[in-house]
N, C-alpha and C. Protein backbone atom coordinates (compact mmCIF):
# COMPACT_ATOMS: atom_id res chain seq x y z
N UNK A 1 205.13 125.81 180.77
CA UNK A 1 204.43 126.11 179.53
C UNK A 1 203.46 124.97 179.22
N UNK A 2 201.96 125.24 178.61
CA UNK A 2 201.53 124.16 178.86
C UNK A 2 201.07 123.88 177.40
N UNK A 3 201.56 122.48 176.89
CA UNK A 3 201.17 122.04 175.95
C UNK A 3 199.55 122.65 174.98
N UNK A 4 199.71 122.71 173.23
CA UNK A 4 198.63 123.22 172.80
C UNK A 4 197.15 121.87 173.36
N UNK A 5 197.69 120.90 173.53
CA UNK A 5 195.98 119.94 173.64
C UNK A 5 195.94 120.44 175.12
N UNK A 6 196.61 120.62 176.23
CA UNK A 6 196.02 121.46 177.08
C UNK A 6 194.99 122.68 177.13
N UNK A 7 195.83 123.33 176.62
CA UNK A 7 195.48 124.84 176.20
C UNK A 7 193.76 125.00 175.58
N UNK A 8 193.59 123.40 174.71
CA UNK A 8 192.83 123.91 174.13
C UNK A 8 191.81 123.21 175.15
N UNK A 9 191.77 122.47 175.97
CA UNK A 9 191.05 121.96 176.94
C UNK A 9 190.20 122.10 177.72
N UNK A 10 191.25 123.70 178.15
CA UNK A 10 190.86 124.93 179.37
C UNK A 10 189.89 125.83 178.41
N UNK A 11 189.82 125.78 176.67
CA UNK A 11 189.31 126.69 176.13
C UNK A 11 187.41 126.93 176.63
N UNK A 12 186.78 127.49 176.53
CA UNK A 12 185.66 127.72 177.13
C UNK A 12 185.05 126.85 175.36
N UNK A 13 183.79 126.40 175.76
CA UNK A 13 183.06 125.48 174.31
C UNK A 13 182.79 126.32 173.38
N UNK A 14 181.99 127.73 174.18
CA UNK A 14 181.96 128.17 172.55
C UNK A 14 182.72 128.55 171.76
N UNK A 15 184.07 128.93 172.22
CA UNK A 15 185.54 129.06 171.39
C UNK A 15 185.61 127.90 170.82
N UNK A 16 185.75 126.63 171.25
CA UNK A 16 186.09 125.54 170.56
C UNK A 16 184.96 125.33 169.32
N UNK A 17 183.96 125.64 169.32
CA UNK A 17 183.14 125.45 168.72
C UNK A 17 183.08 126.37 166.88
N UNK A 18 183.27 127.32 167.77
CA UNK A 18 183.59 128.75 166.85
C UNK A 18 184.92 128.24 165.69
N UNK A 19 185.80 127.83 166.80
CA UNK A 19 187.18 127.46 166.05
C UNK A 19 187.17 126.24 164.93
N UNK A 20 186.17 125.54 165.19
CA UNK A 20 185.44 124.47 164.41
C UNK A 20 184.68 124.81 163.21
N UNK A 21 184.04 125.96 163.52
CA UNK A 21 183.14 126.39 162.22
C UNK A 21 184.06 126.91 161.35
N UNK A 22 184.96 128.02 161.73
CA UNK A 22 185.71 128.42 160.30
C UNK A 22 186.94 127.17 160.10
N UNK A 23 187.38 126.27 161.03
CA UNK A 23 188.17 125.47 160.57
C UNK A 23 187.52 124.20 159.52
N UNK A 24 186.30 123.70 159.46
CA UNK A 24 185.19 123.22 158.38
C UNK A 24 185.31 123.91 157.29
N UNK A 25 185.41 125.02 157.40
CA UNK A 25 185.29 125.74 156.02
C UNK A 25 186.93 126.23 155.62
N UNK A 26 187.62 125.58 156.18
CA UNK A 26 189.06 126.30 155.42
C UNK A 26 189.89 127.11 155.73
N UNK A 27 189.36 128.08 157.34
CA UNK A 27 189.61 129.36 157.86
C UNK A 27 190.67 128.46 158.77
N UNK A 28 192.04 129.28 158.68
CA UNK A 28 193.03 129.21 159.72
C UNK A 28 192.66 130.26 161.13
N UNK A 29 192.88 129.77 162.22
CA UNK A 29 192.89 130.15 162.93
C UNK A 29 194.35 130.41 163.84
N UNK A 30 194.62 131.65 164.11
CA UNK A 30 195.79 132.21 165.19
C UNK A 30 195.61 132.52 166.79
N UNK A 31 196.24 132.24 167.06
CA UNK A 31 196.01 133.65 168.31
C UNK A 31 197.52 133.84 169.05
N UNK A 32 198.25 135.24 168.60
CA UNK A 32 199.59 135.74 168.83
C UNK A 32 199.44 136.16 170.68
N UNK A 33 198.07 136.29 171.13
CA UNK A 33 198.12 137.09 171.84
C UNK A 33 196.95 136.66 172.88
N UNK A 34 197.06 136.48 174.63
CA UNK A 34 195.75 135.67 175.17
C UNK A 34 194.48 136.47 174.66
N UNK A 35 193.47 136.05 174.55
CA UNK A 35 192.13 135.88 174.45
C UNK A 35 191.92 137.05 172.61
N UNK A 36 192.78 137.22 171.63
CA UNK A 36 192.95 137.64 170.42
C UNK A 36 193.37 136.34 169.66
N UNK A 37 191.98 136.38 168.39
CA UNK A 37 192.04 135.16 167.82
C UNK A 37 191.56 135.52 166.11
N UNK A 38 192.51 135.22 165.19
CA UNK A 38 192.44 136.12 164.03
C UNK A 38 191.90 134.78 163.13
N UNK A 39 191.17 134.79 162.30
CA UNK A 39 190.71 133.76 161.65
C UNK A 39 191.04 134.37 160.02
N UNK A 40 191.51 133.62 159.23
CA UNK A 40 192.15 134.04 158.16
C UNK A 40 191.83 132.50 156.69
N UNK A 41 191.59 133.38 155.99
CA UNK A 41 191.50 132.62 154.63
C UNK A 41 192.80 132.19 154.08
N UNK A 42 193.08 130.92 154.01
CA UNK A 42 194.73 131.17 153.37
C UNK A 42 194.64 131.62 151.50
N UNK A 43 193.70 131.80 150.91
CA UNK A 43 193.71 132.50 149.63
C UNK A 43 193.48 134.02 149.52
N UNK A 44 192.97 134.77 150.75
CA UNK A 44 193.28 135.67 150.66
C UNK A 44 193.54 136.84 152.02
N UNK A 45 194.69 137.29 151.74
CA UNK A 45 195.58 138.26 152.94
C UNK A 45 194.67 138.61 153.56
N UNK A 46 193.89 139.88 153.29
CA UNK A 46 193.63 140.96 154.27
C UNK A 46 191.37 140.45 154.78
N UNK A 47 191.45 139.28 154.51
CA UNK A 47 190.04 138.78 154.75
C UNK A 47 190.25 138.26 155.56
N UNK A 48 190.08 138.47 157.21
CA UNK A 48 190.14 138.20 158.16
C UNK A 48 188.75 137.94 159.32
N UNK A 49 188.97 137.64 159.92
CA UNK A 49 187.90 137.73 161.29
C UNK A 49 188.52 137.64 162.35
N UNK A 50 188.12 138.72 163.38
CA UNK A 50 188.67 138.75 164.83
C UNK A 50 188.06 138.52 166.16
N UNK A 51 188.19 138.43 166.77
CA UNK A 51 187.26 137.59 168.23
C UNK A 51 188.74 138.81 169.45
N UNK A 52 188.43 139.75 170.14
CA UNK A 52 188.97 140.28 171.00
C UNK A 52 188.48 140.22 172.51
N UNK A 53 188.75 139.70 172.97
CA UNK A 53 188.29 139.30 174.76
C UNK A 53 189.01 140.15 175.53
N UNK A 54 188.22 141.28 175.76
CA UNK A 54 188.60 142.02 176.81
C UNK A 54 188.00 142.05 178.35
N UNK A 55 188.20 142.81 179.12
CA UNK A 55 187.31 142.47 180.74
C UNK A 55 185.98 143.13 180.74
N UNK A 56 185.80 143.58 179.55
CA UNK A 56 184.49 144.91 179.74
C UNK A 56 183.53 144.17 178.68
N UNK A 57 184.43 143.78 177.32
CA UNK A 57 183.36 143.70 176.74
C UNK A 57 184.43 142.61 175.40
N UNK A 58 183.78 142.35 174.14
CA UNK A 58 184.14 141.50 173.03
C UNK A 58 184.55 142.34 172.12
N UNK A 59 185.13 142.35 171.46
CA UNK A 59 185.31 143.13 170.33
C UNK A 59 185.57 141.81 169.05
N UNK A 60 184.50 142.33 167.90
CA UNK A 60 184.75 141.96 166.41
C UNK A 60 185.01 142.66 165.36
N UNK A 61 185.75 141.86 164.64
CA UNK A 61 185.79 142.45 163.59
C UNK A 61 185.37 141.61 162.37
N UNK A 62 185.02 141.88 161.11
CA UNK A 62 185.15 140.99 160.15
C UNK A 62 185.24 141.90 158.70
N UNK A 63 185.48 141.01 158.00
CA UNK A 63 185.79 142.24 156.36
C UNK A 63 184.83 141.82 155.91
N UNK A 64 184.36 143.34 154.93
CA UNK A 64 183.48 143.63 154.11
C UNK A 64 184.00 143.77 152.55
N UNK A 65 183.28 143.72 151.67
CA UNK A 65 183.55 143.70 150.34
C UNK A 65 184.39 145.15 150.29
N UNK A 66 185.35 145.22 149.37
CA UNK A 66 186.37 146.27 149.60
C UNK A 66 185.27 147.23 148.25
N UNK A 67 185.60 148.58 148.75
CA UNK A 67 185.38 149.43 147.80
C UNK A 67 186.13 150.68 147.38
N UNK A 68 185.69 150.41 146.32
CA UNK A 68 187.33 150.91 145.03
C UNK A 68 188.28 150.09 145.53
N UNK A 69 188.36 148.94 145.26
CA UNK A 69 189.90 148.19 145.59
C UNK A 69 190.11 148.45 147.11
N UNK A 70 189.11 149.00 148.05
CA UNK A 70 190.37 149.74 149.52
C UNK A 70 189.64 148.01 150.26
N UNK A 71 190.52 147.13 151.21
CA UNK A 71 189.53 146.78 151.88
C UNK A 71 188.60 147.08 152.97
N UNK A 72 187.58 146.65 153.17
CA UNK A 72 186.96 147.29 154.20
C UNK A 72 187.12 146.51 155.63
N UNK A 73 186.72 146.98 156.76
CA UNK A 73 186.41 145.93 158.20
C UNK A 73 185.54 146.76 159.05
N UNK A 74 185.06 145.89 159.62
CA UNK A 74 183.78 146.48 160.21
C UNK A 74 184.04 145.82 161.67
N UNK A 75 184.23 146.75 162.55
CA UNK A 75 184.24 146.36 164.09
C UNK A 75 183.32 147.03 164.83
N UNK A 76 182.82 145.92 165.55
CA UNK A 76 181.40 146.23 166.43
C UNK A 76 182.31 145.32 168.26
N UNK A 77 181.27 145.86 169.12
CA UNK A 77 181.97 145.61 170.65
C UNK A 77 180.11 144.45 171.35
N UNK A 78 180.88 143.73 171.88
CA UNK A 78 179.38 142.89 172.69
C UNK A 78 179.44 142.52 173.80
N UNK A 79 178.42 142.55 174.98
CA UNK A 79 178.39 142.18 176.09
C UNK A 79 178.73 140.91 176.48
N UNK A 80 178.19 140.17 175.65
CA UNK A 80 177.98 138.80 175.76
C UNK A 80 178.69 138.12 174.84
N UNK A 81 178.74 136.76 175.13
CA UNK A 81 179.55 135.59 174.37
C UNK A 81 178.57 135.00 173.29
N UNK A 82 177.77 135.07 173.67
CA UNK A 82 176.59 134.30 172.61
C UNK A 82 176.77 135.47 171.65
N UNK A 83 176.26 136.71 171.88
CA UNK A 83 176.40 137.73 170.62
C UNK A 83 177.17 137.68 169.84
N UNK A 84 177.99 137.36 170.69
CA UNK A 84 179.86 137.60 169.54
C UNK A 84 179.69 136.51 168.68
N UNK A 85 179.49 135.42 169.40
CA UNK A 85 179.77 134.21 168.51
C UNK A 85 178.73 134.26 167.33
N UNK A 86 177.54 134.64 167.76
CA UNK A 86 176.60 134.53 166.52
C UNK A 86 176.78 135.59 165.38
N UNK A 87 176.88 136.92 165.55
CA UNK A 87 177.02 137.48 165.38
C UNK A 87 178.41 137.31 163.93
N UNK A 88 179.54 136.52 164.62
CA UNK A 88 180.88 135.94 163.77
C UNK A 88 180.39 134.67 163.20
N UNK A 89 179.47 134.16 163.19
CA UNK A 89 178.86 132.74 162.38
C UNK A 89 178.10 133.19 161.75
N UNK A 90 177.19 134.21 161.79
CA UNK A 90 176.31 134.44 160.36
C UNK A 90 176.84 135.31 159.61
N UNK A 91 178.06 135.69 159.71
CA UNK A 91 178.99 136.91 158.88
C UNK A 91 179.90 135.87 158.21
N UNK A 92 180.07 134.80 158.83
CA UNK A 92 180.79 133.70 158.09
C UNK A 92 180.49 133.13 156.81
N UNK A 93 178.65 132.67 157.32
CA UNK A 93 178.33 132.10 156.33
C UNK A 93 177.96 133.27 154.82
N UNK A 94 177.44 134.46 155.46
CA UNK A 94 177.31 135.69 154.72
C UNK A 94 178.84 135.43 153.45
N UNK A 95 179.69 135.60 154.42
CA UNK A 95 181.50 135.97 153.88
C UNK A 95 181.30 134.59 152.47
N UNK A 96 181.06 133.12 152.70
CA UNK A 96 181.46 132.06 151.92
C UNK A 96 180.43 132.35 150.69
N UNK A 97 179.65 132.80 151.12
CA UNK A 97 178.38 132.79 150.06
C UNK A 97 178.60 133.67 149.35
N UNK A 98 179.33 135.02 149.52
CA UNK A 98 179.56 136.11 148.92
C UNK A 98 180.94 135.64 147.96
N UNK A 99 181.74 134.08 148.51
CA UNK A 99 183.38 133.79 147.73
C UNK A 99 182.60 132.85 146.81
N UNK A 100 181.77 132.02 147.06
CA UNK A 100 181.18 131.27 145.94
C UNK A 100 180.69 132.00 144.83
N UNK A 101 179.65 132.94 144.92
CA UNK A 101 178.86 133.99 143.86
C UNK A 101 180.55 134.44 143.07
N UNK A 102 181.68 135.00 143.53
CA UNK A 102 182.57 135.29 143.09
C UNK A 102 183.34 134.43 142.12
N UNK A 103 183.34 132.82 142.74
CA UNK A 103 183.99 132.09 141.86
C UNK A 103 183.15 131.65 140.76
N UNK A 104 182.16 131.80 140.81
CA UNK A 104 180.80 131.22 139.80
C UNK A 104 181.04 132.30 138.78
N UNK A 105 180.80 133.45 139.32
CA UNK A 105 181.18 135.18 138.18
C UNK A 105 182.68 134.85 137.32
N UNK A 106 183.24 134.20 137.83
CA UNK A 106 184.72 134.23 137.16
C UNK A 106 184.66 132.96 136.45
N UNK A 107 184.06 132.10 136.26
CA UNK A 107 183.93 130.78 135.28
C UNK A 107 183.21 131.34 134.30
């Protein structure tokens, strides 16, 4: 079994990198499962982001503003590694900017 500072060693950069951006901003990062990596707000449950590495292709997900109370998620599939990643970094910064406007509305 090989130690997590291994593990994270072998990780390819732009994962590490990725894992860096929402960990700057507060986002826990998981992964129960190889190449499934759930990025999570610890203030709130069901606001997530997903990174899925399959052999064909990427799969994301990320949440959208819930409507009527339901939450929403929006999953899209990508060829490439650069897509995914960018693609999950400007939905990030989208996501914080949309929790700030929220906490500003509630003061």
């Amino acid at each position: 079994m090989q130690s997590q500072s291994q593990q994270k060693s072998q990780e390819p950069s732009y994962l590490r990198d990725l894992k860096n951006k929402f960990t700057q901003k507060k986002w826990i990062c998981t992964n129960s499962q190889p190449n499934h990596y759930v990025f999570k707000k610890t203030t709130f449950n069901f606001d997530n982001f997903e990174l899925l590495i399959n052999k064909h292709d990427i799969i994301v997900k990320i949440p959208l503003q819930p409507l009527n109370g339901i939450e929403q998620i929006f999953s899209t599939k990508f060829n490439s590694y650069y897509d995914a990643i960018t693609f999950m970094e400007m939905h990030l910064e989208n996501y914080d900017e949309k929790l700030k406007d929220i906490k500003i509305n509630q003061n």
